[in-house]
C-alpha atoms as a PDB file:
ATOM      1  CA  UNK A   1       0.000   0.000   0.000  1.00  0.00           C
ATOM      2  CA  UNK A   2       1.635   3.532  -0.746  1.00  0.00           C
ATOM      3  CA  UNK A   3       1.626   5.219   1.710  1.00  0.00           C
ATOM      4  CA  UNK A   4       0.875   8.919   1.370  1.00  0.00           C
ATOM      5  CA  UNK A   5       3.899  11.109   2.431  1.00  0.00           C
ATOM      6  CA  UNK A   6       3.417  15.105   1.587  1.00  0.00           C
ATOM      7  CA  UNK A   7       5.403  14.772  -2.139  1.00  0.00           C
ATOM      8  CA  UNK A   8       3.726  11.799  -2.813  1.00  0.00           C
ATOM      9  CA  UNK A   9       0.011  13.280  -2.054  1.00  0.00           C
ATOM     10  CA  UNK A  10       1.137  16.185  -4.108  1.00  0.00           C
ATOM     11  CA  UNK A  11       2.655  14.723  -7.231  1.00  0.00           C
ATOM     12  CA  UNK A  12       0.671  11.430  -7.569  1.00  0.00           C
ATOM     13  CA  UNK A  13      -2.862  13.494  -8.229  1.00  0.00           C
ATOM     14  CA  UNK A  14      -1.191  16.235 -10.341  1.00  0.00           C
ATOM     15  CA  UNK A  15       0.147  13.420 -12.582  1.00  0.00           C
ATOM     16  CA  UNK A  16      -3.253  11.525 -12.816  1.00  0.00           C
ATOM     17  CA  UNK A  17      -4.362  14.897 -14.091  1.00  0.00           C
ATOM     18  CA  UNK A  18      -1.347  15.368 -16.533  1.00  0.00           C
ATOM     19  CA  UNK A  19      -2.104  11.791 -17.905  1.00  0.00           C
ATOM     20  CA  UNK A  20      -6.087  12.222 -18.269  1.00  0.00           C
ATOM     21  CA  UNK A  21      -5.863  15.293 -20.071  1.00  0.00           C
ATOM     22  CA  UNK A  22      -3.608  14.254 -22.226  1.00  0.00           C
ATOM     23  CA  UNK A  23      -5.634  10.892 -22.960  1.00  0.00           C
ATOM     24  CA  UNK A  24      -8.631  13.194 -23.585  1.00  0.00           C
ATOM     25  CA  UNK A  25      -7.026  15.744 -25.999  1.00  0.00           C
ATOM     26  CA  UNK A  26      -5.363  12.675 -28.007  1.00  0.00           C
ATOM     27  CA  UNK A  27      -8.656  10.392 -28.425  1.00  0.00           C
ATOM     28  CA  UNK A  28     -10.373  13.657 -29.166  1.00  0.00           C
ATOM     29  CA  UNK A  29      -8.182  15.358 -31.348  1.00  0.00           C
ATOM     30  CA  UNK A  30      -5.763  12.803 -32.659  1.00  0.00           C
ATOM     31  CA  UNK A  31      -8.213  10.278 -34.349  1.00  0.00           C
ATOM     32  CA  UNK A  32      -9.411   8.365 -31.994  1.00  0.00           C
ATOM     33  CA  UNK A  33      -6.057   7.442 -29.830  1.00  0.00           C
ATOM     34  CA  UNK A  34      -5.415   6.967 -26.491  1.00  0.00           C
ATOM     35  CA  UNK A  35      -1.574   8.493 -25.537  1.00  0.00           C
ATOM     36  CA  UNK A  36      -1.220   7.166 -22.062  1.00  0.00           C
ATOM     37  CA  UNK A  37      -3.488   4.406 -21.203  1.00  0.00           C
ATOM     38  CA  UNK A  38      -2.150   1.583 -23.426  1.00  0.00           C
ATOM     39  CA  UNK A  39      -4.654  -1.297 -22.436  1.00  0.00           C
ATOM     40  CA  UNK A  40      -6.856   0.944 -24.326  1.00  0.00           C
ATOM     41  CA  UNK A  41      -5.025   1.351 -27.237  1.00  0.00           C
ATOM     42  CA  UNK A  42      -3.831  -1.814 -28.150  1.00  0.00           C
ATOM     43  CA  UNK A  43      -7.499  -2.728 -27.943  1.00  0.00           C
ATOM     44  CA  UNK A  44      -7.828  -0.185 -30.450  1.00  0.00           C
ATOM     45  CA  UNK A  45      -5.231  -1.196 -32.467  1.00  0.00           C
ATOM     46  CA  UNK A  46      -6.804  -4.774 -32.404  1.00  0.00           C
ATOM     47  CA  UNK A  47     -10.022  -3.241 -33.320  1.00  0.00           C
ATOM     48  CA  UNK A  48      -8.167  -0.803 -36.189  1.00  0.00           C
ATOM     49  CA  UNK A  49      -6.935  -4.154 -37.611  1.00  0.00           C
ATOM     50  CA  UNK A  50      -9.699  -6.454 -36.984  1.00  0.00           C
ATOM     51  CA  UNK A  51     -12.011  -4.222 -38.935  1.00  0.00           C
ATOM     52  CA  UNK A  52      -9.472  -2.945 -42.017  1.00  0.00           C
ATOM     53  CA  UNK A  53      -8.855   0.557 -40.652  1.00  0.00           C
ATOM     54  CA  UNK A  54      -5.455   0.897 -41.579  1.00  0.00           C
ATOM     55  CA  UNK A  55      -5.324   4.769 -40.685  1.00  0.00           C
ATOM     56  CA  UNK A  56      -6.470   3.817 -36.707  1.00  0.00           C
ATOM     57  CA  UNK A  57      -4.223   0.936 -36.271  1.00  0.00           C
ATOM     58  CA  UNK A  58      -1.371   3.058 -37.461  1.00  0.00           C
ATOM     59  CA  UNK A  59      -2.174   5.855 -35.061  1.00  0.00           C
ATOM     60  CA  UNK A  60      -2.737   2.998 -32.213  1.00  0.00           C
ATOM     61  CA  UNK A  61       0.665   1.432 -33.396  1.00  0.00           C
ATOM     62  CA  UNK A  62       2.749   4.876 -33.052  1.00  0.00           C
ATOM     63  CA  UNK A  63       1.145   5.352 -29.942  1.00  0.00           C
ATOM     64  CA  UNK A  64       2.391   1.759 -28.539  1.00  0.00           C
ATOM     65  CA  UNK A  65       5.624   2.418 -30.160  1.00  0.00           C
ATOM     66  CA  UNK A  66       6.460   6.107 -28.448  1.00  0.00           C
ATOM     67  CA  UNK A  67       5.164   5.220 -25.147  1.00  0.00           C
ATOM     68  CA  UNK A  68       7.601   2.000 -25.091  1.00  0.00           C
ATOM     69  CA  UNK A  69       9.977   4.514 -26.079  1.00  0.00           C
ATOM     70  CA  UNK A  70       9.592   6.751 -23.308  1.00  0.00           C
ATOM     71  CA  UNK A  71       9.626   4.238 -20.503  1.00  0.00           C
ATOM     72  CA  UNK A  72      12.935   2.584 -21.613  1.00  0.00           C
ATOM     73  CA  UNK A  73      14.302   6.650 -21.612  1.00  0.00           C
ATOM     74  CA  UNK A  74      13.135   6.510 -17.983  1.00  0.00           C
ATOM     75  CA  UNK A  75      14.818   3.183 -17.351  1.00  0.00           C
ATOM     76  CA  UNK A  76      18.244   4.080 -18.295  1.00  0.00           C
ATOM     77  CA  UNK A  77      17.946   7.257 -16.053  1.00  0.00           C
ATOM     78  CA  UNK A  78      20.237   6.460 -12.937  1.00  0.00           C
ATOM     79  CA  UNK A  79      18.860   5.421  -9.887  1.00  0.00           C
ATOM     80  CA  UNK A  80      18.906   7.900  -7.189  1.00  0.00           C
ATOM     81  CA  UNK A  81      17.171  10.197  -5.125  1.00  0.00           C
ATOM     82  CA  UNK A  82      15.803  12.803  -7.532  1.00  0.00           C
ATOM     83  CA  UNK A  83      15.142   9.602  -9.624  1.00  0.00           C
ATOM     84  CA  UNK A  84      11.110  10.746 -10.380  1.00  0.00           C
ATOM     85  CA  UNK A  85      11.863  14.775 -10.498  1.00  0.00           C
ATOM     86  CA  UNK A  86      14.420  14.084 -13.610  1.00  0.00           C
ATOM     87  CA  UNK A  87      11.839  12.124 -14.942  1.00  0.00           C
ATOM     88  CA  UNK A  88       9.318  14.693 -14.995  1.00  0.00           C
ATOM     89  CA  UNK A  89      11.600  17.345 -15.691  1.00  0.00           C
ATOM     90  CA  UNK A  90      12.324  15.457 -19.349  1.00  0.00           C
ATOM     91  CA  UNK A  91       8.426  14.814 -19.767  1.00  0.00           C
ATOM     92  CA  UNK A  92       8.116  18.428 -19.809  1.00  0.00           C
ATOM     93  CA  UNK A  93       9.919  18.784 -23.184  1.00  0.00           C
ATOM     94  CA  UNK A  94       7.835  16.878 -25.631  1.00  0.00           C
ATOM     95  CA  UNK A  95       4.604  18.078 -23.885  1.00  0.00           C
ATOM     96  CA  UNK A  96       6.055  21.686 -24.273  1.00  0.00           C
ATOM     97  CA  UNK A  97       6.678  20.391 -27.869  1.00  0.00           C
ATOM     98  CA  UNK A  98       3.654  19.326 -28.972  1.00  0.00           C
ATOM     99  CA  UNK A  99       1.761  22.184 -27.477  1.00  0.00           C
ATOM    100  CA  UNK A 100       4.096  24.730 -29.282  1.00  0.00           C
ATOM    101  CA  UNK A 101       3.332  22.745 -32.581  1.00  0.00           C
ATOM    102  CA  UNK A 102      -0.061  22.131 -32.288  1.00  0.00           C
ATOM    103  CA  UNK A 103      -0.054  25.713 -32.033  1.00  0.00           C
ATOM    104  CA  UNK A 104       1.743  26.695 -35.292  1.00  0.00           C
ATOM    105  CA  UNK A 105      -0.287  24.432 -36.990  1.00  0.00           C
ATOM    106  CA  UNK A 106      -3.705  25.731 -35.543  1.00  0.00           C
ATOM    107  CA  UNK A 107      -5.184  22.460 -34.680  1.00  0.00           C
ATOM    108  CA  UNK A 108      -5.195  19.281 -35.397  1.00  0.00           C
ATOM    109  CA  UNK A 109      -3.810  17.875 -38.331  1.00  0.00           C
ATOM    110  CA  UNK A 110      -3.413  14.408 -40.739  1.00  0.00           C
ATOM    111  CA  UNK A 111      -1.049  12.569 -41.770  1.00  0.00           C
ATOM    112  CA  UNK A 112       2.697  12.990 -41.027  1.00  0.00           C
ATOM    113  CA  UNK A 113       2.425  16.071 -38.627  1.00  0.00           C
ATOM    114  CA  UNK A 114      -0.839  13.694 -36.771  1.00  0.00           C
ATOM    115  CA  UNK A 115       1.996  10.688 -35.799  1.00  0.00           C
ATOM    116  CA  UNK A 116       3.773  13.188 -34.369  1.00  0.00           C
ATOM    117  CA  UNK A 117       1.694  14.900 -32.303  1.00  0.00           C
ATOM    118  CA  UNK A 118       0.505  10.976 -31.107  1.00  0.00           C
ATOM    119  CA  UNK A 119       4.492  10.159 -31.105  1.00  0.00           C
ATOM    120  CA  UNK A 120       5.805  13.427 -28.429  1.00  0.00           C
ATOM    121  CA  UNK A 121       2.370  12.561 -26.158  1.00  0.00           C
ATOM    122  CA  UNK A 122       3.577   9.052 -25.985  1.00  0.00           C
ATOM    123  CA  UNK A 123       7.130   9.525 -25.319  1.00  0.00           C
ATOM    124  CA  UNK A 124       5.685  11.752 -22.383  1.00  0.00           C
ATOM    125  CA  UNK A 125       3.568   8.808 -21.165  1.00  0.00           C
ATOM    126  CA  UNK A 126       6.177   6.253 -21.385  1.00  0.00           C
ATOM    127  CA  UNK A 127       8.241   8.693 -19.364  1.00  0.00           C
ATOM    128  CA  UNK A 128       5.604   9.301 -16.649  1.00  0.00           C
ATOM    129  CA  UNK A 129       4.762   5.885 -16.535  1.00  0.00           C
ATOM    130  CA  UNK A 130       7.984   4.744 -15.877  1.00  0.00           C
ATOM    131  CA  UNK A 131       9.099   6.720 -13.286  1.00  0.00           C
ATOM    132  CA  UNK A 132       6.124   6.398 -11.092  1.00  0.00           C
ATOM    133  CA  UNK A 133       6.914   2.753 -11.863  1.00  0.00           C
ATOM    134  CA  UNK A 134      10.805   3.015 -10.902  1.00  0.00           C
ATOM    135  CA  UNK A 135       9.197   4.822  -7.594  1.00  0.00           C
ATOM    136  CA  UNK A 136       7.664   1.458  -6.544  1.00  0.00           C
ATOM    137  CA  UNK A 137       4.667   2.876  -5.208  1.00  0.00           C
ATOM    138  CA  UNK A 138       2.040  -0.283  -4.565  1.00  0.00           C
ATOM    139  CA  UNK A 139      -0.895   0.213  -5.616  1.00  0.00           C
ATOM    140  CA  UNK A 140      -1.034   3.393  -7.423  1.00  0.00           C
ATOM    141  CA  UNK A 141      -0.462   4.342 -11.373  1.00  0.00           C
ATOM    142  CA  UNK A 142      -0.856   7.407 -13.118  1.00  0.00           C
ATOM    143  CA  UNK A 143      -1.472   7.070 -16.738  1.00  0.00           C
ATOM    144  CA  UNK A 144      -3.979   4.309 -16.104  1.00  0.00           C
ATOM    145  CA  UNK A 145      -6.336   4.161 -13.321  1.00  0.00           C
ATOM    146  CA  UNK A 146      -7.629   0.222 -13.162  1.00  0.00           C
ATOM    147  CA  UNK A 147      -4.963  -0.701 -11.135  1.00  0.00           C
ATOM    148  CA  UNK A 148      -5.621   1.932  -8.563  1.00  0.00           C
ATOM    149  CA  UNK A 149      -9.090   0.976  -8.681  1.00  0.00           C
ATOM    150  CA  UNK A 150      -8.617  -2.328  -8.502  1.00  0.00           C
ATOM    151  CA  UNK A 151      -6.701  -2.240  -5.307  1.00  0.00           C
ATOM    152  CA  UNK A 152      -8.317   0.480  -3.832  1.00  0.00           C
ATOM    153  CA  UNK A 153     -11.931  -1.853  -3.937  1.00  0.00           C
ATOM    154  CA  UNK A 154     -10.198  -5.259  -3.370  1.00  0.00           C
ATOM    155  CA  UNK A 155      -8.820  -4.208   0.000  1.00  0.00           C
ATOM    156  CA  UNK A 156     -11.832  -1.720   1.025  1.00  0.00           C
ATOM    157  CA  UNK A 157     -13.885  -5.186   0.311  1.00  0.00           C
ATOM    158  CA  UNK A 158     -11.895  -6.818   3.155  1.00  0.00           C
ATOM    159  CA  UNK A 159     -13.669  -5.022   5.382  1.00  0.00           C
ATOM    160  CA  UNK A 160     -16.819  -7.024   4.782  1.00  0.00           C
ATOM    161  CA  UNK A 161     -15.401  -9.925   6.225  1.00  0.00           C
ATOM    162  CA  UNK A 162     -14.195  -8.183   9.389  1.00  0.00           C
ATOM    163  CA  UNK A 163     -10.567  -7.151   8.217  1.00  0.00           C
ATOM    164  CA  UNK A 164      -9.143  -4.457  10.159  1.00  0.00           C
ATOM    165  CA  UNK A 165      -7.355  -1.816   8.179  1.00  0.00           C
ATOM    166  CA  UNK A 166      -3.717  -0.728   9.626  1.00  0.00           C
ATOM    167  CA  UNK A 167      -3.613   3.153   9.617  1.00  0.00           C
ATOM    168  CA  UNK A 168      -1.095   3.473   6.977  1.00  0.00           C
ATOM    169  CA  UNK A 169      -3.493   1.257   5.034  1.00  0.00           C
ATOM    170  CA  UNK A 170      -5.799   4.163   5.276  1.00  0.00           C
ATOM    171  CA  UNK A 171      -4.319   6.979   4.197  1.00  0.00           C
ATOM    172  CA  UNK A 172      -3.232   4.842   1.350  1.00  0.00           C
ATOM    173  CA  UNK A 173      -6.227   4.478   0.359  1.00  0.00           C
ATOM    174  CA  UNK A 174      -6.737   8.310   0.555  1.00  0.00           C
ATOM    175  CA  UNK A 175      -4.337   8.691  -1.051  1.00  0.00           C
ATOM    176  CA  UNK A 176      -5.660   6.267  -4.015  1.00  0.00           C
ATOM    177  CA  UNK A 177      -8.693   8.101  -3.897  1.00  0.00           C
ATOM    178  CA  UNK A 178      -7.178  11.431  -4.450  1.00  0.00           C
ATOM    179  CA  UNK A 179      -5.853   9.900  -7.813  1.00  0.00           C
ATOM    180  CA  UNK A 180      -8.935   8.332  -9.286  1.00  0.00           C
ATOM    181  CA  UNK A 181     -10.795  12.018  -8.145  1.00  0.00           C
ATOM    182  CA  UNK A 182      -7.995  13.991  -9.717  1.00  0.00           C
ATOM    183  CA  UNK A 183      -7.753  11.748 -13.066  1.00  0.00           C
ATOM    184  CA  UNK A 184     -11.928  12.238 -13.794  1.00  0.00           C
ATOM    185  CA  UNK A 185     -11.313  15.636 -13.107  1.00  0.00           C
ATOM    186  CA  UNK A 186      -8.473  16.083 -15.258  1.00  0.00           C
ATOM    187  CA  UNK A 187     -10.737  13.958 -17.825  1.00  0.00           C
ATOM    188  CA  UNK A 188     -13.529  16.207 -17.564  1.00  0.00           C
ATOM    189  CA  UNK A 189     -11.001  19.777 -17.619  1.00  0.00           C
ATOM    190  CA  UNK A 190      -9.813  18.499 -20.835  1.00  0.00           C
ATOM    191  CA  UNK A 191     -13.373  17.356 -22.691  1.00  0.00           C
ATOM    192  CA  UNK A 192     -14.991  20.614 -21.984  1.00  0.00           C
ATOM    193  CA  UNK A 193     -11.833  22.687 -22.793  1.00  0.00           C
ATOM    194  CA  UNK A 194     -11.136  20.763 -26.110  1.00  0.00           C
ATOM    195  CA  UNK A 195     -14.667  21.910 -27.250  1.00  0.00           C
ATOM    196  CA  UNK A 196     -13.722  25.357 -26.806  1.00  0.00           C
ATOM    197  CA  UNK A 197     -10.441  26.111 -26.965  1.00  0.00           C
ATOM    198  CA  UNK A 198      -8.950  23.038 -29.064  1.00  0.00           C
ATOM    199  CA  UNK A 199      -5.242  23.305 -28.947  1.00  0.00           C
ATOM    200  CA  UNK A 200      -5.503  25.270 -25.692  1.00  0.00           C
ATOM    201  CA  UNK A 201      -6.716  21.753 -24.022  1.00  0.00           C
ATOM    202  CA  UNK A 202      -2.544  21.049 -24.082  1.00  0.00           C
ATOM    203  CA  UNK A 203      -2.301  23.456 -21.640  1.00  0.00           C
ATOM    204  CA  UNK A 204      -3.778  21.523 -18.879  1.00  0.00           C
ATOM    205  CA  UNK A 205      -1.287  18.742 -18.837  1.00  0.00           C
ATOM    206  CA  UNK A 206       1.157  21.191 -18.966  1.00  0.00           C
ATOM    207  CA  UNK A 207       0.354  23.478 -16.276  1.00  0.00           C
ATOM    208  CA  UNK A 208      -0.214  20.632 -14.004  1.00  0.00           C
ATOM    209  CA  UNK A 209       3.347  19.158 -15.058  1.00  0.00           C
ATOM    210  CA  UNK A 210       4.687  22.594 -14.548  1.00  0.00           C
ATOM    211  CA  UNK A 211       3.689  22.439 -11.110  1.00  0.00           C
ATOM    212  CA  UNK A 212       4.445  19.111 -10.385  1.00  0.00           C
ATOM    213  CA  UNK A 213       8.369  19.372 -11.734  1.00  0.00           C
ATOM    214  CA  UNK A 214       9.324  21.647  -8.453  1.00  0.00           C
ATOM    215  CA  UNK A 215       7.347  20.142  -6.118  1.00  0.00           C
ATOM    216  CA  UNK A 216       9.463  16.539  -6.974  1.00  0.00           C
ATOM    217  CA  UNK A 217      12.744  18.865  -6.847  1.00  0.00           C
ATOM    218  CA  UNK A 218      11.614  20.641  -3.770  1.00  0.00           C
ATOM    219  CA  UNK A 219       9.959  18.357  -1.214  1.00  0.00           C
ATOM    220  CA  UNK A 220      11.937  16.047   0.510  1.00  0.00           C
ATOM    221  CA  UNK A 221      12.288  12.426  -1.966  1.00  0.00           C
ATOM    222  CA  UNK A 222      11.890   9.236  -0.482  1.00  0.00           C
ATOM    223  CA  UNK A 223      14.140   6.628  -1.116  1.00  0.00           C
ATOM    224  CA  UNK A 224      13.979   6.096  -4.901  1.00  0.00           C
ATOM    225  CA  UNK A 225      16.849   4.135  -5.624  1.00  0.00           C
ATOM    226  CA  UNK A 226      15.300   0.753  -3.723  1.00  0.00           C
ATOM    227  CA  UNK A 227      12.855   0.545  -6.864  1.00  0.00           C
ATOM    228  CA  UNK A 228      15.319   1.276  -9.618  1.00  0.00           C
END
């Protein structure tokens, strides 16, 4: 059970956010695509090829292939104790990218310039992904939430059959709770600010991010080098 120290009840809900929004802008704007959550997608890509759609498995296939990309970048990292704040520092850079091009371009595009835009929001994911994953915190993930709520139900279930929860078992779960609340939120952010503001929507993953970056630098880091 993670357990929820200050930095971790900070960062772990701003990057549920970082990873919903940027699920929400890519399936809405990127042709149908999910960026982060890659259960999703390669259901999509089976779907893309099961049905002909050469365009959609493509998309789900550069998605795959980026976000693969982006945890490996996070695995060769060193391990150490500003292990997850380098992480997120690099994230920052395609994100920052693809905002900046989306931009030029006014919106979003086909083609070429499309893969890309799935291709630098991948990376990101992979990168996220693997450095909450290189964190070792049970029972919480970022870019995906079944996990969370998988584990978050399973052991509030226990409680049916008279299990008594330890107190650190507790404010884990809080702390699992905060993430599920913060990733529909960060969900919802992004769907109504697509509709208005298109490109703009970017800007939510990045502000969070652009939060979260000091907060890993400047509150104290646990031990990060035991999960590397």
């Amino acid at each position: 059970m993670a357990f929820p120290t200050p930095r971790r009840a900070v960062i772990l809900p701003g990057l549920a956010v970082v990873a919903a929004a940027t699920d929400v802008v890519s399936y809405l704007g990127l042709g149908h695509v999910f960026t982060g959550n890659m259960t999703g997608n390669t259901a999509l890509l089976g779907i893309g090829i099961a049905t002909g759609r050469a365009g959609a498995a493509l998309r789900s296939l550069c998605a795959l292939g980026a976000f693969v990309l982006g945890a490996s970048a996070s695995g060769l990292l060193p391990s150490g104790r500003r292990l997850l704040a380098s992480c997120l520092a690099i994230e920052l850079v395609p994100l920052a990218a693809w905002f900046v091009w989306w931009e030029t371009l006014g919106g979003p595009a086909h083609g070429a310039p499309r893969l890309g835009f799935i291709a630098l929001a991948g990376v990101a994911m992979g990168l996220q992904a693997g450095a909450v994953t290189r964190l070792g915190v049970s029972g919480v993930t970022t870019v995906f939430i079944t996990g969370t709520m998988t584990s978050l139900v399973v052991d509030l279930s226990s409680r049916l059959h008279g299990a008594r929860l330890r107190r650190q078992s507790r404010l884990g779960h809080v702390l699992q709770a905060l993430v599920l609340a913060f990733f529909l939120a960060g969900a919802v952010a992004a769907g109504f600010t697509s509709k208005g503001a298109g490109p703009g929507a970017v800007l939510i993953p990045l502000a969070m991010l652009a939060v979260v970056v000091p907060a890993a630098y400047i509150l104290p880091p646990e031990d990060e080098s035991a999960a590397g």
